[in-house]
Every structure is written in structure tokens, then in C-alpha cells.
N, C-alpha and C. Protein backbone atom coordinates (compact mmCIF):
# COMPACT_ATOMS: atom_id res chain seq x y z
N UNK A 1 13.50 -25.87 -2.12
CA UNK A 1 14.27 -24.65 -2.09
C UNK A 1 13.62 -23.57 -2.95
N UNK A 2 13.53 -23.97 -4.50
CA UNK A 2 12.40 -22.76 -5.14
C UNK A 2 11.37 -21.72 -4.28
N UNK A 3 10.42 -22.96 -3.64
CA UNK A 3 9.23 -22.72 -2.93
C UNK A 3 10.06 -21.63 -1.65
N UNK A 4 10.76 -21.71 -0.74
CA UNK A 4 11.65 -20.55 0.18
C UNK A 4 11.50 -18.75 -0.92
N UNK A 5 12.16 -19.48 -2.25
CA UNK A 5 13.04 -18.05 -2.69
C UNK A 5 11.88 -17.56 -3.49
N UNK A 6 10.81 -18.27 -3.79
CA UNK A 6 9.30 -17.60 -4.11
C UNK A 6 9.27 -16.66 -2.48
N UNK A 7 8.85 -17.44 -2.23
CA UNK A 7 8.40 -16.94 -0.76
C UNK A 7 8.81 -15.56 -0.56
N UNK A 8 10.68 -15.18 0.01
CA UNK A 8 11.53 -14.57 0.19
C UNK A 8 11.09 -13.26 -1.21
N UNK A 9 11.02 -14.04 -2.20
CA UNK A 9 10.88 -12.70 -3.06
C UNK A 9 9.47 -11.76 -3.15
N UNK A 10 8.19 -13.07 -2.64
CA UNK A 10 7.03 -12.01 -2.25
C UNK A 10 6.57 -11.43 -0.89
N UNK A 11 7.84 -11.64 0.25
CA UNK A 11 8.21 -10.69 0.92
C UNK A 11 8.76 -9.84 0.72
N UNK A 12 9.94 -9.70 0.14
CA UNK A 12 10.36 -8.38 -0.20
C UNK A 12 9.58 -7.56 -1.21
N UNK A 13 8.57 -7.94 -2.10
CA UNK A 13 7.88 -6.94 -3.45
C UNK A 13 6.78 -6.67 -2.66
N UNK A 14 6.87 -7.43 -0.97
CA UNK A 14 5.68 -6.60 0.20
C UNK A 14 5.85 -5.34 0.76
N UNK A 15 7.37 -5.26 0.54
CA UNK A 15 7.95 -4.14 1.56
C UNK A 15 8.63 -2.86 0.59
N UNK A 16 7.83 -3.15 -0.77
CA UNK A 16 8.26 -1.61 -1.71
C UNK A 16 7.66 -0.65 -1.61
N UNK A 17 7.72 0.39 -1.57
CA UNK A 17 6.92 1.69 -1.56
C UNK A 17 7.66 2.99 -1.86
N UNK A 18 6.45 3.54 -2.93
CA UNK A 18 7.13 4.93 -2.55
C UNK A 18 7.45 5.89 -1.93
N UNK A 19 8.74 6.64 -2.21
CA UNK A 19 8.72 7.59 -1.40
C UNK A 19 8.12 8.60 -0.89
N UNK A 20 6.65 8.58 -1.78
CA UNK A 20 5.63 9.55 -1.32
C UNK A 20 4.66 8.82 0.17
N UNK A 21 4.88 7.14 -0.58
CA UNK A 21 4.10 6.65 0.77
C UNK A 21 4.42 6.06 1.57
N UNK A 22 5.99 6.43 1.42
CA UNK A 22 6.76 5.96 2.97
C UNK A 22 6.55 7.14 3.92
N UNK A 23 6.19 8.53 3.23
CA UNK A 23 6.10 9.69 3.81
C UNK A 23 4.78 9.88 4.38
N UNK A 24 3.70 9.07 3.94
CA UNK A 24 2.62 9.17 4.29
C UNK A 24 2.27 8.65 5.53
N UNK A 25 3.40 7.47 5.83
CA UNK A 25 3.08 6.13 6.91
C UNK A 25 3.99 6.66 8.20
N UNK A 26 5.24 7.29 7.62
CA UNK A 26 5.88 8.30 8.58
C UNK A 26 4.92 8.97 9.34
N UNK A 27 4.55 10.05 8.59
CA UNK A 27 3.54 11.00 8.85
C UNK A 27 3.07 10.54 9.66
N UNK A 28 1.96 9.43 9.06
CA UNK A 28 0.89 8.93 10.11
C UNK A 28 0.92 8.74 11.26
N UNK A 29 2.55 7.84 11.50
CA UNK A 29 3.17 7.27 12.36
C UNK A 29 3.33 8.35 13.62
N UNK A 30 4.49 9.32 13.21
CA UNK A 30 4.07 10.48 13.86
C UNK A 30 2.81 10.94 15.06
N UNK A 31 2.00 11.43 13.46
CA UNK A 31 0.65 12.34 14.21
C UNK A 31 -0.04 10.96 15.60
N UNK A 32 0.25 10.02 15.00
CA UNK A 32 -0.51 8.91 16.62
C UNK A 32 0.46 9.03 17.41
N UNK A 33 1.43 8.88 17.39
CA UNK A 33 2.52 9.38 18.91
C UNK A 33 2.75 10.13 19.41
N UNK A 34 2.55 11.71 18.64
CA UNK A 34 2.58 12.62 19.16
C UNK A 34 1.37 13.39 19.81
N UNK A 35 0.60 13.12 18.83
CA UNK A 35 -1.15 13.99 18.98
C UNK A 35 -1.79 12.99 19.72
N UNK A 36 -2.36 11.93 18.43
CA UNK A 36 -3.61 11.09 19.11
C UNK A 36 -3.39 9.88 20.57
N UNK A 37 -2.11 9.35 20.75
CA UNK A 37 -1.86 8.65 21.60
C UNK A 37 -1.98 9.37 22.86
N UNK A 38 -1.11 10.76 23.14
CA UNK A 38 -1.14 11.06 24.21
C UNK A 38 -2.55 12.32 24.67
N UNK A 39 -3.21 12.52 23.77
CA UNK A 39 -4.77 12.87 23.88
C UNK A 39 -5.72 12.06 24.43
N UNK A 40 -5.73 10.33 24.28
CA UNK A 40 -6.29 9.28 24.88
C UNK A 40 -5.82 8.75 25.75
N UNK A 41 -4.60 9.26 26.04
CA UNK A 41 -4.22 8.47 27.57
C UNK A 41 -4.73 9.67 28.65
N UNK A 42 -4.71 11.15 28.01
CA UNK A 42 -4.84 12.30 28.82
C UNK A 42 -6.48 11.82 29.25
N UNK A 43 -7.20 11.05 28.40
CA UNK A 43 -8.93 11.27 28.61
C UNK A 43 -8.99 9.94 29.52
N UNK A 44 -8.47 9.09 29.32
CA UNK A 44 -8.35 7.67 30.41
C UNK A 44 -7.97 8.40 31.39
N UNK A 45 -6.99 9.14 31.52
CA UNK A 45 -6.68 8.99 32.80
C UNK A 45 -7.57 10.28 33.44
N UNK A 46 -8.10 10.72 33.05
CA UNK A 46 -9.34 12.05 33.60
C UNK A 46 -10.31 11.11 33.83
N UNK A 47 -10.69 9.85 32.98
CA UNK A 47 -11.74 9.35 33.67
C UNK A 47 -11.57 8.07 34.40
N UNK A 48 -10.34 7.56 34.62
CA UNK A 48 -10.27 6.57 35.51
C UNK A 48 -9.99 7.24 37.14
N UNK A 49 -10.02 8.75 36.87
CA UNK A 49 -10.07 9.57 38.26
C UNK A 49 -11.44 9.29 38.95
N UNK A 50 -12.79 9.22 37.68
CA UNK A 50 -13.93 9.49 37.94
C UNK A 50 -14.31 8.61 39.00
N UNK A 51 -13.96 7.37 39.22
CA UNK A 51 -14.39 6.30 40.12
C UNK A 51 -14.80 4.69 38.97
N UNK A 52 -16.10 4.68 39.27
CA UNK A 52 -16.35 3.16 38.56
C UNK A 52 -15.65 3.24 37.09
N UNK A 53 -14.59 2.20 37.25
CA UNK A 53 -14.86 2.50 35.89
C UNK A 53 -15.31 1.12 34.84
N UNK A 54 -15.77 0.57 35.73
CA UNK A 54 -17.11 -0.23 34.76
C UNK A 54 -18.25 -0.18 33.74
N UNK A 55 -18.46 1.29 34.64
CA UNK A 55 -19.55 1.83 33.97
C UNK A 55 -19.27 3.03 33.19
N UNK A 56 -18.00 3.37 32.76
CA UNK A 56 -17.55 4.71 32.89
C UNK A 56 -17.24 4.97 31.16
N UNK A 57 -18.30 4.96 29.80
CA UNK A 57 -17.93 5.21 28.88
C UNK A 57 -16.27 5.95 28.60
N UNK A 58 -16.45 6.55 29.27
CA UNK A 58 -14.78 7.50 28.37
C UNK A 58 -14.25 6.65 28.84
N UNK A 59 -14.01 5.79 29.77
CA UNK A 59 -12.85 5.05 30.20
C UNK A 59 -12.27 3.96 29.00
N UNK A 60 -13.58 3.49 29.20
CA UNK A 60 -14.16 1.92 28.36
C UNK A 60 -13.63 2.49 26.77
N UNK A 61 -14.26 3.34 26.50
CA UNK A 61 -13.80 3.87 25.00
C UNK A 61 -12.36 4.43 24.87
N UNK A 62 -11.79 5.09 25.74
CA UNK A 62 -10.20 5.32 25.71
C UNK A 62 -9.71 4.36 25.89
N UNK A 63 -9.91 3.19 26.26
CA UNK A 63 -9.05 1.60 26.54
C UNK A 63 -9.03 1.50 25.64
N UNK A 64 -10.35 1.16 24.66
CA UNK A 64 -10.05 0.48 23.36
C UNK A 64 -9.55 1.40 22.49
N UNK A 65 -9.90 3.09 22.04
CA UNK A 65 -9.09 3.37 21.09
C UNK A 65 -7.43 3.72 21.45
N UNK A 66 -7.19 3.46 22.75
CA UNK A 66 -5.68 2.90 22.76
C UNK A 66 -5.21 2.00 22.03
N UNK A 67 -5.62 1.08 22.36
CA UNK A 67 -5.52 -0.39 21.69
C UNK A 67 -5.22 -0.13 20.35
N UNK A 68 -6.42 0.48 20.03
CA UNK A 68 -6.23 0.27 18.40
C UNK A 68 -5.30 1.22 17.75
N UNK A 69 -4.90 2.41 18.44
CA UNK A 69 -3.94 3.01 18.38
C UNK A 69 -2.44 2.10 18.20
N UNK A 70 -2.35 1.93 19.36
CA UNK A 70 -0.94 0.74 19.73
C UNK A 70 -0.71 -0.03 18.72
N UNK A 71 -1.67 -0.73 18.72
CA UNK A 71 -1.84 -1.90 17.70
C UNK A 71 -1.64 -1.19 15.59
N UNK A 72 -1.80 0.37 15.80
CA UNK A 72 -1.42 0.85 14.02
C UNK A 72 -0.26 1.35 14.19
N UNK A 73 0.47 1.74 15.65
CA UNK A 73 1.68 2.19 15.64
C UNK A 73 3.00 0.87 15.52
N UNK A 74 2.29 -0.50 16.08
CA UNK A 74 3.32 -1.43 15.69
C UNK A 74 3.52 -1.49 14.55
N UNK A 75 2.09 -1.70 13.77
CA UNK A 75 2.02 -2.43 12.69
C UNK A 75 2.88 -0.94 11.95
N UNK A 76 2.64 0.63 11.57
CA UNK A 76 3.27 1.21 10.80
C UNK A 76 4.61 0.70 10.96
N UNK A 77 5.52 1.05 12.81
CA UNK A 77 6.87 1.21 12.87
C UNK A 77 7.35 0.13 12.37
N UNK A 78 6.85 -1.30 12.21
CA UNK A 78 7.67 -2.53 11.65
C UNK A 78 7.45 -2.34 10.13
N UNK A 79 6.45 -1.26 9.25
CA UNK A 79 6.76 -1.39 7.93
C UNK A 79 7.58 -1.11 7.57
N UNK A 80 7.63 0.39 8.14
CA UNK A 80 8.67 1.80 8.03
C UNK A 80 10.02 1.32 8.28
N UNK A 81 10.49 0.52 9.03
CA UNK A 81 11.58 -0.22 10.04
C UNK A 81 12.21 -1.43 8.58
N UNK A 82 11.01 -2.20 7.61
CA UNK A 82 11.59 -2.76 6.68
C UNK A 82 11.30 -2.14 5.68
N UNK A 83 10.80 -1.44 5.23
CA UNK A 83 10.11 -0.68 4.22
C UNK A 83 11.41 -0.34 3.11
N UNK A 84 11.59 -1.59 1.82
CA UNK A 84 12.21 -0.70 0.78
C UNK A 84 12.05 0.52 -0.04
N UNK A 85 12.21 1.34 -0.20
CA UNK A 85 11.97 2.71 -0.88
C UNK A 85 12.56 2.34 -2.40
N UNK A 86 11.68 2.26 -2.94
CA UNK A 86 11.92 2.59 -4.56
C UNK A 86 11.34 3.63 -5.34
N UNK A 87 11.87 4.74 -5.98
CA UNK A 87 11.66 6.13 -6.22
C UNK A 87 11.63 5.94 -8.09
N UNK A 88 9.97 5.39 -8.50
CA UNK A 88 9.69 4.82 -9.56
C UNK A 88 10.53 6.35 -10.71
N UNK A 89 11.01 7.52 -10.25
CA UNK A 89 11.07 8.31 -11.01
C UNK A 89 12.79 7.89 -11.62
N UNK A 90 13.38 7.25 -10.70
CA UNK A 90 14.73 7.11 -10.63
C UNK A 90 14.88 5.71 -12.16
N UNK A 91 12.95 5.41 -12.63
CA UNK A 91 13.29 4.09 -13.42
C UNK A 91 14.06 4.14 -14.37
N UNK A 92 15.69 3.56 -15.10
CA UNK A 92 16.21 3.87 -16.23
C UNK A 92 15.01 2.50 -17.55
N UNK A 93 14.69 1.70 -17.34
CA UNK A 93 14.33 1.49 -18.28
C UNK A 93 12.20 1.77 -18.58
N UNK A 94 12.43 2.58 -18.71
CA UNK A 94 10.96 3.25 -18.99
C UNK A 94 10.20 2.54 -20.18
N UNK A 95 10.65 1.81 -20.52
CA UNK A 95 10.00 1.08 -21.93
C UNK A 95 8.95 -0.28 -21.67
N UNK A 96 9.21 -0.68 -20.00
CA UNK A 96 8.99 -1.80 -19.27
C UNK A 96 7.87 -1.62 -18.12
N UNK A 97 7.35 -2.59 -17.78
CA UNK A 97 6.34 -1.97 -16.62
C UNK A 97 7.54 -2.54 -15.76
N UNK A 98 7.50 -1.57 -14.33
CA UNK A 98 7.97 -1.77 -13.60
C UNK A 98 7.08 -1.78 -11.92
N UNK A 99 7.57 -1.34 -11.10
CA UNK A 99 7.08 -1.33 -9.80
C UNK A 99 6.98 0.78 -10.01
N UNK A 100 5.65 1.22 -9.78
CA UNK A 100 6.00 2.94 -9.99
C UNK A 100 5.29 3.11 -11.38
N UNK A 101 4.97 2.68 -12.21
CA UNK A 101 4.43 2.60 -13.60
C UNK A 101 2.83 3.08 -13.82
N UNK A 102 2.95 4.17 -14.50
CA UNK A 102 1.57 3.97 -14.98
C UNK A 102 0.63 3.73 -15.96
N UNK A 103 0.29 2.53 -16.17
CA UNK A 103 -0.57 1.77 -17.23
C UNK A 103 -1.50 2.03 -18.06
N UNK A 104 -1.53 2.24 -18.99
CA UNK A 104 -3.09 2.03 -19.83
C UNK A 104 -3.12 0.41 -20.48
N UNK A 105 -3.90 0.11 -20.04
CA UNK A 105 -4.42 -0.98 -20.71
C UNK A 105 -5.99 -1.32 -21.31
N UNK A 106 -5.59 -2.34 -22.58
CA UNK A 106 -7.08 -2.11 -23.12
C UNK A 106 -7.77 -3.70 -22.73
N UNK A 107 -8.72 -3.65 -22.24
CA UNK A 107 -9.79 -5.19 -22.38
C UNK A 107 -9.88 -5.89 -23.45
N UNK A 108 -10.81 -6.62 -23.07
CA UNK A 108 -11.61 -7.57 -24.48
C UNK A 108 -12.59 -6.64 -24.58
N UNK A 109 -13.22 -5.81 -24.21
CA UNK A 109 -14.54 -5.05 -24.40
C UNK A 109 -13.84 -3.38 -25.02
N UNK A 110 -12.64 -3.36 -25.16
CA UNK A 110 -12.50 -2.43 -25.86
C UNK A 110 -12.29 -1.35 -24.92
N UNK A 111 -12.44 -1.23 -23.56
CA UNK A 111 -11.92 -0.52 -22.41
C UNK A 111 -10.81 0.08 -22.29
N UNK A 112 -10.48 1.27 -21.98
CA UNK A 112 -8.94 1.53 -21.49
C UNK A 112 -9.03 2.06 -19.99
N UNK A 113 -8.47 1.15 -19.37
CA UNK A 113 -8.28 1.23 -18.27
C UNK A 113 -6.88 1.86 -17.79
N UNK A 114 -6.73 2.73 -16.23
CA UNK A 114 -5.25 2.96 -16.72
C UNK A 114 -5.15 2.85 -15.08
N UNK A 115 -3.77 2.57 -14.42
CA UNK A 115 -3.56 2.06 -13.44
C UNK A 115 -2.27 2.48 -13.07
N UNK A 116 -2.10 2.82 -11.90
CA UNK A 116 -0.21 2.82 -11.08
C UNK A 116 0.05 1.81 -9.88
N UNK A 117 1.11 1.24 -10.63
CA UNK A 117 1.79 0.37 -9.89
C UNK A 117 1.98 0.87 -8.14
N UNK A 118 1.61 0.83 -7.63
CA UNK A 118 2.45 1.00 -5.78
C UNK A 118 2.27 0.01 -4.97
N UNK A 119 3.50 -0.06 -4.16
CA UNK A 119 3.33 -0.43 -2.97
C UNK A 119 1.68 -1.13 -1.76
N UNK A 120 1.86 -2.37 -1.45
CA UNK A 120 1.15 -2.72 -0.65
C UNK A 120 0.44 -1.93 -0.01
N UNK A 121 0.76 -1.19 0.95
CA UNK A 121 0.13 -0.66 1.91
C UNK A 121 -0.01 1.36 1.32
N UNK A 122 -0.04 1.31 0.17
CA UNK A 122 -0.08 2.69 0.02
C UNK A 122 -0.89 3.12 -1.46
N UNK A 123 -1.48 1.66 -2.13
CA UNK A 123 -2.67 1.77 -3.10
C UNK A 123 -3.98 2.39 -2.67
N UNK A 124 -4.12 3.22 -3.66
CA UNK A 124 -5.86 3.75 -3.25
C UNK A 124 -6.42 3.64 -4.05
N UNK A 125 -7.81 2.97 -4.59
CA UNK A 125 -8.36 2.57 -5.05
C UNK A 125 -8.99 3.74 -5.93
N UNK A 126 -9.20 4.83 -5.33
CA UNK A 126 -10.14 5.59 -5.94
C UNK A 126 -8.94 6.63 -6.68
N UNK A 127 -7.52 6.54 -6.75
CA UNK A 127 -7.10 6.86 -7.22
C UNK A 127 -6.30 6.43 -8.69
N UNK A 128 -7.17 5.18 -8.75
CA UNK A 128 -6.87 4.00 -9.64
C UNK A 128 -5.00 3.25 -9.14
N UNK A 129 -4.84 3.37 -7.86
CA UNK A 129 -3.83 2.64 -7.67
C UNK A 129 -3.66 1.45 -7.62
N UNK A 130 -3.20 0.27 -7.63
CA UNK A 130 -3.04 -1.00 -7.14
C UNK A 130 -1.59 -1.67 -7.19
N UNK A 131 -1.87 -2.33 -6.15
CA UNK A 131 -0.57 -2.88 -5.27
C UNK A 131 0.34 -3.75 -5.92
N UNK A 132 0.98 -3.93 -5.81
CA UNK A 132 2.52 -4.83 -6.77
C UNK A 132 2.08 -6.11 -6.88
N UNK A 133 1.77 -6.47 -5.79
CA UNK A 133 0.71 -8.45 -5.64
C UNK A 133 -0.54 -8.42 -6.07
N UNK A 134 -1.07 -7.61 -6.20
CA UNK A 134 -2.56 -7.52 -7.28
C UNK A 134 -2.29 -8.57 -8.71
N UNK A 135 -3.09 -9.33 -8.95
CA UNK A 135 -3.23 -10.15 -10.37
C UNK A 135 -2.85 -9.27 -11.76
N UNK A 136 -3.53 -7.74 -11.55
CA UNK A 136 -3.13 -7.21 -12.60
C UNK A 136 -1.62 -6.55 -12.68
N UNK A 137 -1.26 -6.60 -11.45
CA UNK A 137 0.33 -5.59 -11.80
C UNK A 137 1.13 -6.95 -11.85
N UNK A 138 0.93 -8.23 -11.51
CA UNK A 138 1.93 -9.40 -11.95
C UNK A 138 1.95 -9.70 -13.56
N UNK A 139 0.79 -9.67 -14.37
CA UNK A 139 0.57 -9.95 -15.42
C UNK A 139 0.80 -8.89 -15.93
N UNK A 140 1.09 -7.39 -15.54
CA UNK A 140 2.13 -6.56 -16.21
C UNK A 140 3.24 -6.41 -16.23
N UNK A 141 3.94 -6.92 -15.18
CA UNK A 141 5.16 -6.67 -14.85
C UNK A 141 5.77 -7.47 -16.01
N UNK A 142 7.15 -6.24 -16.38
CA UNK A 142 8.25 -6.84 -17.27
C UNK A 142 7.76 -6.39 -19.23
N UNK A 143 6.23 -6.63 -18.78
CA UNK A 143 6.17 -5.91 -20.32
C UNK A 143 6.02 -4.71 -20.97
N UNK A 144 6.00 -4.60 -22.29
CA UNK A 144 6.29 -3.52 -23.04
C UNK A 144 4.63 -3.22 -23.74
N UNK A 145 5.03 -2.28 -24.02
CA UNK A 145 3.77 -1.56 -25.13
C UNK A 145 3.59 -2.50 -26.43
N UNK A 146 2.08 -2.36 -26.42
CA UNK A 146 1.84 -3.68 -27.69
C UNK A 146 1.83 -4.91 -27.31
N UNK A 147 2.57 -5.38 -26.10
CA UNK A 147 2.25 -7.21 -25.32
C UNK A 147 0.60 -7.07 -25.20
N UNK A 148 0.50 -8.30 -25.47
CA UNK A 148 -1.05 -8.95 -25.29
C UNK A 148 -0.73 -9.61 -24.19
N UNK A 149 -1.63 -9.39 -22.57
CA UNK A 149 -0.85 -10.03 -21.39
C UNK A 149 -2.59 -11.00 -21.40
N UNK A 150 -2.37 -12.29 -21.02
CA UNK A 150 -3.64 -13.01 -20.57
C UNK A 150 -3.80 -12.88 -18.98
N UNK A 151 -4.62 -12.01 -18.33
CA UNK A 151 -5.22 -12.03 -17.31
C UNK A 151 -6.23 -12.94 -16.50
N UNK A 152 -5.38 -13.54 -15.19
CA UNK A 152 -6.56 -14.54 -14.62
C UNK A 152 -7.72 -13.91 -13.94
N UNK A 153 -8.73 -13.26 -14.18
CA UNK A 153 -9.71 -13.31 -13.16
C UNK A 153 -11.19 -14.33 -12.99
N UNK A 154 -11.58 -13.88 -11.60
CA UNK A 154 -12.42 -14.85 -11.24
C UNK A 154 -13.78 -15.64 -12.09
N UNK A 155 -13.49 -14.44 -13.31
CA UNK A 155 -14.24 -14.61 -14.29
C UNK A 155 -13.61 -15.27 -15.62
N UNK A 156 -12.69 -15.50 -14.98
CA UNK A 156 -11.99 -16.98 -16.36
C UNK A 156 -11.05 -15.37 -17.09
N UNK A 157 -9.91 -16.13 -17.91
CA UNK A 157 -9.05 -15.70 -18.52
C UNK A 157 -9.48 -14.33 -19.53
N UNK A 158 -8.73 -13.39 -19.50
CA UNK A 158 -8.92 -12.17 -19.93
C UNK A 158 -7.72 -11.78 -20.82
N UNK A 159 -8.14 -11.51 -22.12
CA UNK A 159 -6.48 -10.82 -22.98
C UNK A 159 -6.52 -9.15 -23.01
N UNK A 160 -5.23 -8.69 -22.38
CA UNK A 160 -5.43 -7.10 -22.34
C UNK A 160 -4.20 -6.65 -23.10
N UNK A 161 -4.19 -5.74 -23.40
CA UNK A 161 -3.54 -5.19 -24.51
C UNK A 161 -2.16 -3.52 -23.83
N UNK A 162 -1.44 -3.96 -23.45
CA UNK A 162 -0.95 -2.43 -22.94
C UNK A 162 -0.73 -1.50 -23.65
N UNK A 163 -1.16 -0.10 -23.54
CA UNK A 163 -1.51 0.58 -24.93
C UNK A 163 0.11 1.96 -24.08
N UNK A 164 0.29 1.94 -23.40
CA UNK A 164 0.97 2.84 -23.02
C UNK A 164 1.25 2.72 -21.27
N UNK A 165 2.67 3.46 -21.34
CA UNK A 165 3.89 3.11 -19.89
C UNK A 165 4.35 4.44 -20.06
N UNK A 166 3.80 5.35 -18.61
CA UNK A 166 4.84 6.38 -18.33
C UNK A 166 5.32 6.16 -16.47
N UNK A 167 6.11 6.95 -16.22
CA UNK A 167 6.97 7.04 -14.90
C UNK A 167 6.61 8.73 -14.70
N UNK A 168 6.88 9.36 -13.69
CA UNK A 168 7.09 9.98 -13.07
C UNK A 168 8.33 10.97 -13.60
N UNK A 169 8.50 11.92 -13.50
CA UNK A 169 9.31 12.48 -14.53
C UNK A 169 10.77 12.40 -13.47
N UNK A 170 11.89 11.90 -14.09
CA UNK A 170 13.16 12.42 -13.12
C UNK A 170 13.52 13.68 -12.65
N UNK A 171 13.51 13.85 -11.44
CA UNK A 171 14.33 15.09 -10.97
C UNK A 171 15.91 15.64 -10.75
């Protein structure tokens, strides 16, 4: 039974996101149903007029970026469709890492690294984001400023130091 309500609970910390990047996946969602979907069916079907279409690049290439179209509009509408919205600005206890948080933390090498908690499908890397199931936002979660958290990576155990936790300001 444990092993289920593990489970159950890292499905649901799959389906958090913010409200900036539930807006993003909306969006996205959108612009392919409205713009890009029916732009590639307009070019298939101009060139499945052409005759062969064996040989018929636009054809062959509008099949597949259908496909792959189809195939990002399921996958968005079933996020969006479970997608919890948690609005990290709404956090009352700010003293805590939470889901929405943004981190400084220090290494063993004396590093300060600094990081925001988001959502699965809406981390960007180059924005120093990372996702709620990432190794480092589990081994933050729940603590405070001044915890020494031991980090597993592939490079054997790591002690990091959280030097500072802010949120998003309430509106």
C-alpha cells in the first residue's frame, strides 16, 4: 500500500505548474490548433492534389509534421486537462522551500548556486530552472535557511548549504 501512495503522490508533484506555465502550454496549445495545424493540412492537401504522392516531398513532409503536431496537441491537452496550478506567490510559509522557490545554495567547493523550483514540463535550464522531481529540488524541499541538505549525485554524496529562500512577491 505505501508503494501505491508513493506512486499517487509522484503523480500528482508531476502535474504542478505555474501559472505562468500553464499559460505557456495553453498558449502553445492554441497557436498548433489554430495556426500551425490547419497551415499543414492546407499544404497536404495542395499537394496530395499534385498526383504521386510517393514521390511528392510536401506531401511526405506534411504527413509527418502532422503527426508530430497531433501527437504535442494530445500530449499538451491531457497536461492542461490535469494540470494542478500552484501560484508559488500565494506561498504563506516563505521560510521553507517549497514548490515556486527560489534557492541559493552553497557546495562543497564553495559555489553559490541559485535555482527555481517549477513544474515538470515548464523548467528551463538556461534559466536556472529545475523541475520538482529533479534530485536537487527533493533534497530541498521542506527546508529552511542554514540546513546542511546531503545531495545524491552520480558523483557520490554532496553537502550543500541553503544560504537563502525567496517567492515571488504576493499580489
Amino acid at each position: 500500500m505505501a508503494q501505491n501512495e508513493k506512486t499517487d503522490r509522484n503523480g500528482d508533484l508531476a502535474r504542478y505548474v505555474t501559472p505562468g506555465g500553464l499559460r505557456v502550454m495553453r498558449d502553445e496549445l492554441s497557436h498548433l490548433m489554430r495556426v500551425e495545424r490547419p497551415s499543414v493540412v492546407e499544404i497536404v492537401s495542395w499537394a496530395a492534389g499534385n498526383g504521386d504522392r510517393s514521390e511528392n516531398g510536401d506531401y511526405i513532409y506534411g504527413k509527418k509534421r502532422l503527426r508530430e503536431i497531433d501527437r504535442r496537441i494530445r500530449f499538451l491537452t491531457k497536461r492542461v486537462e490535469t494540470a494542478i496550478e500552484v501560484d508559488p506567490a500565494q506561498q504563506a510559509r516563505r521560510d521553507r522551500v517549497f514548490f515556486g522557490a527560489t534557492v541559493t545554495y552553497a557546495d562543497e567547493g564553495d559555489r553559490e548556486i541559485t535555482v527555481t523550483i517549477v513544474g515538470a514540463d515548464e523548467a528551463v535550464s538556461e534559466k536556472h530552472e529545475i523541475t520538482l522531481l529533479a534530485p536537487v529540488s527533493r533534497a530541498l524541499l521542506g527546508r529552511a535557511v542554514g540546513d546542511e541538505v546531503t545531495l545524491h549525485t552520480p558523483r557520490g554524496a554532496e553537502l550543500i548549504e541553503i544560504i537563502s529562500i525567496t517567492y515571488p512577491p504576493a499580489s
